[in-house]
Protein backbone atom coordinates (compact mmCIF):
# COMPACT_ATOMS: atom_id res chain seq x y z
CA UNK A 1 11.33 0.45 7.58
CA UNK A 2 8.41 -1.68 7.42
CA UNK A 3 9.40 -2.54 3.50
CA UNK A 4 12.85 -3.80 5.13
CA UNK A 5 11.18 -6.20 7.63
CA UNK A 6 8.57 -7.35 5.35
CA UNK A 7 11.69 -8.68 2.95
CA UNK A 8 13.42 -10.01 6.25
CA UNK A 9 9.84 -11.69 7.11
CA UNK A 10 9.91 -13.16 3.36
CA UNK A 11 13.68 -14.80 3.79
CA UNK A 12 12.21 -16.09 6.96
CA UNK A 13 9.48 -17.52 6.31
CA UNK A 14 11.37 -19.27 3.32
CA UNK A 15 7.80 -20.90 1.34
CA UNK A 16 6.95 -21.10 -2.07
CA UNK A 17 3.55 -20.48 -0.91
CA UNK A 18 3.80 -16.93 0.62
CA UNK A 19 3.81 -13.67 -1.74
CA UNK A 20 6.79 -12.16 0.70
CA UNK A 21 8.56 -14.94 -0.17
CA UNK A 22 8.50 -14.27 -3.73
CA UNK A 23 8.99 -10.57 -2.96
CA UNK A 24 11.85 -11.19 -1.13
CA UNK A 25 13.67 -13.92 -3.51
CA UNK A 26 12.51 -11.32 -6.37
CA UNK A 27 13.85 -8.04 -4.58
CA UNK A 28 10.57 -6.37 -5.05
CA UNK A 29 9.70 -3.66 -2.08
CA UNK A 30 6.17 -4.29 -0.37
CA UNK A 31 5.20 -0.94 1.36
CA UNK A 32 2.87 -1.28 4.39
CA UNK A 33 1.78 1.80 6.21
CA UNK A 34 0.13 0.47 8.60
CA UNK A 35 1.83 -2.51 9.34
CA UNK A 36 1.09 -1.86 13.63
CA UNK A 37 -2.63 -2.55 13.00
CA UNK A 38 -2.99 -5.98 14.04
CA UNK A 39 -0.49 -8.75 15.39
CA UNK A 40 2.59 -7.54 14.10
CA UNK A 41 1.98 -4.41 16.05
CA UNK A 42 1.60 -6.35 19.45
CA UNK A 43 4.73 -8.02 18.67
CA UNK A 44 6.79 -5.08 18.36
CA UNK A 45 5.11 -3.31 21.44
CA UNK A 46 5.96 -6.20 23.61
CA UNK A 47 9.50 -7.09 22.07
CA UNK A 48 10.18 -3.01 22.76
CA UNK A 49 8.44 -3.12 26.24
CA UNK A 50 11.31 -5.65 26.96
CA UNK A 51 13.99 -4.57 24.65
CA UNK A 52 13.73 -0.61 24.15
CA UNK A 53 15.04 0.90 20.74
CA UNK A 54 13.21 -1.02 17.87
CA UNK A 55 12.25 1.63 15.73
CA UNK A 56 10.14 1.60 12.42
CA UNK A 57 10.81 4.41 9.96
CA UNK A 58 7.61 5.03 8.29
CA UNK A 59 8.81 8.43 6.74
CA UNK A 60 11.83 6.51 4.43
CA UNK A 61 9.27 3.88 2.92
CA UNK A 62 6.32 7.26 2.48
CA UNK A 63 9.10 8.42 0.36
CA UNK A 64 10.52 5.50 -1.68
CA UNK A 65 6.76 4.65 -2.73
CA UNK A 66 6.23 8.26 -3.94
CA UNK A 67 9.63 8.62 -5.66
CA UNK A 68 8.78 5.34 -7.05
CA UNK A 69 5.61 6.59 -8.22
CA UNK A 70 7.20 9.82 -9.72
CA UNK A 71 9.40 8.30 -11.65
CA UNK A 72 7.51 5.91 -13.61
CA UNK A 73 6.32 6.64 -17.26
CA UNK A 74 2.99 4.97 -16.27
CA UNK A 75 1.56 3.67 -13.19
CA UNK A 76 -0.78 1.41 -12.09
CA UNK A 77 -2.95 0.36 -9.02
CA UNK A 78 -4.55 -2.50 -7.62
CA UNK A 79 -5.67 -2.32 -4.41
CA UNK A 80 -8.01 -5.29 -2.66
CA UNK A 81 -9.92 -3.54 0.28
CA UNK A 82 -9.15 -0.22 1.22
CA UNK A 83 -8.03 2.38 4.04
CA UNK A 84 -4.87 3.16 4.71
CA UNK A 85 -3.47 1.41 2.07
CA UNK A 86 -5.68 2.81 -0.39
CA UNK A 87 -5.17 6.17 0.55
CA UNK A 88 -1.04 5.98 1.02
CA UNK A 89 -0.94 4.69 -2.80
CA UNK A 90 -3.21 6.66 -4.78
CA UNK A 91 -1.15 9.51 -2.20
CA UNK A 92 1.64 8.25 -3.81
CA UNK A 93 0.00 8.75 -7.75
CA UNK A 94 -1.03 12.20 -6.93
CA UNK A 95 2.42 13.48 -6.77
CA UNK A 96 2.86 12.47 -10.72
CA UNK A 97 -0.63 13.70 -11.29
CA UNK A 98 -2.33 10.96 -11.12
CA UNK A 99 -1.83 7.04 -12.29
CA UNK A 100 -2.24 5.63 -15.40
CA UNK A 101 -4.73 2.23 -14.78
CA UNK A 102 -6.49 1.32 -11.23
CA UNK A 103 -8.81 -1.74 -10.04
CA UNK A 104 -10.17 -1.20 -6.84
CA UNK A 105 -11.74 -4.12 -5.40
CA UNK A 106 -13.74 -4.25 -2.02
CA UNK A 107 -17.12 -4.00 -0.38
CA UNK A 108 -17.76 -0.78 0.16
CA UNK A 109 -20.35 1.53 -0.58
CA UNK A 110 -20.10 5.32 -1.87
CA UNK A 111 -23.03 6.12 0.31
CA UNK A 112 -21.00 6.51 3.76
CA UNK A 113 -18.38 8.43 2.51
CA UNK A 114 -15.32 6.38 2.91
CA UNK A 115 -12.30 6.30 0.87
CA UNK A 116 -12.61 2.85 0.39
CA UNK A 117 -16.31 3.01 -0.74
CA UNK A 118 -15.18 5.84 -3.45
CA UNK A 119 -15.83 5.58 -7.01
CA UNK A 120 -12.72 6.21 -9.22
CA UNK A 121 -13.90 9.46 -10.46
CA UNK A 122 -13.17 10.81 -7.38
CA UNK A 123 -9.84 9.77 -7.31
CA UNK A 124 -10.13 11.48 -10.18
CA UNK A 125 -11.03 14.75 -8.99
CA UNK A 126 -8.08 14.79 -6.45
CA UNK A 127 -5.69 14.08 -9.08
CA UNK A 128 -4.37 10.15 -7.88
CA UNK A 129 -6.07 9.34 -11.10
CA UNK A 130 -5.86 10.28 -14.67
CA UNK A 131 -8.85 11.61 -15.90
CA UNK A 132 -7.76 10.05 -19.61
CA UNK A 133 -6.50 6.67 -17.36
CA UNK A 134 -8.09 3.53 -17.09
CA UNK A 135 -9.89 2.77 -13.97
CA UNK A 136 -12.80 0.07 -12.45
CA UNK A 137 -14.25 -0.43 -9.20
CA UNK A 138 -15.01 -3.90 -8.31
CA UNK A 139 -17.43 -4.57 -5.64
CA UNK A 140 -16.35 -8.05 -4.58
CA UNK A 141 -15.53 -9.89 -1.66
């Protein structure tokens, strides 16, 4: 799963600088949907153009992230930016009807219609937030 290589990448990498590192010496999961947009992607396309049968189960980390999410009295988000990630963990709220507290920080705007430039209250009207909860959007770089 991507969660399983991030913690590998964290004993790896072995820095008191990097927040996998503290992940991994702390056991705490870090779920990354889309985790083939960008380098890491390349790598695994050319390590399984050479060596076919790396596989990356996206399905088993979808589901630990919403059973996480479902069984938590209260729930929080804080997402920096937005997409993918944005959408997989307010996804994740909506199956407990909706999380507790949310700061969404990023640059985008409401006009183009965008998750990322969303307001809360329409997180809100899906049900990923609470409409009693606690929730800011920050627009900062």
């Amino acid at each position: 799963t991507p969660s399983k290589m991030i913690h590998r990448l964290g004993k790896e990498i072995n820095h008191e600088e990097s927040v996998y590192y503290w992940c991994y010496k702390n056991n705490i999961p870090v779920y990354c949907p889309a985790i083939t947009d960008g380098s890491l992607g390349d790598m695994m396309y050319f390590h399984n153009y050479n060596k076919p049968g790396l596989v990356i189960d996206l399905v088993q980390d979808i589901r630990a992230m919403n059973d996480e999410a479902v069984r938590e009295k209260k729930t929080g988000i804080i997402v920096l930016g937005g997409g993918v990630i944005k959408h997989h963990i307010c996804n994740a709220n909506l199956m407990r009807n909706g999380a507790d507290f949310a700061v969404f920080v990023n640059t985008a705007q409401e006009f183009d219609g965008s998750d990322a430039g969303a307001q809360p209250d329409e997180a809100v009207s899906w049900g990923k937030l609470r409409g009693n909860g606690s929730a800011v959007k920050v627009h900062a770089d």
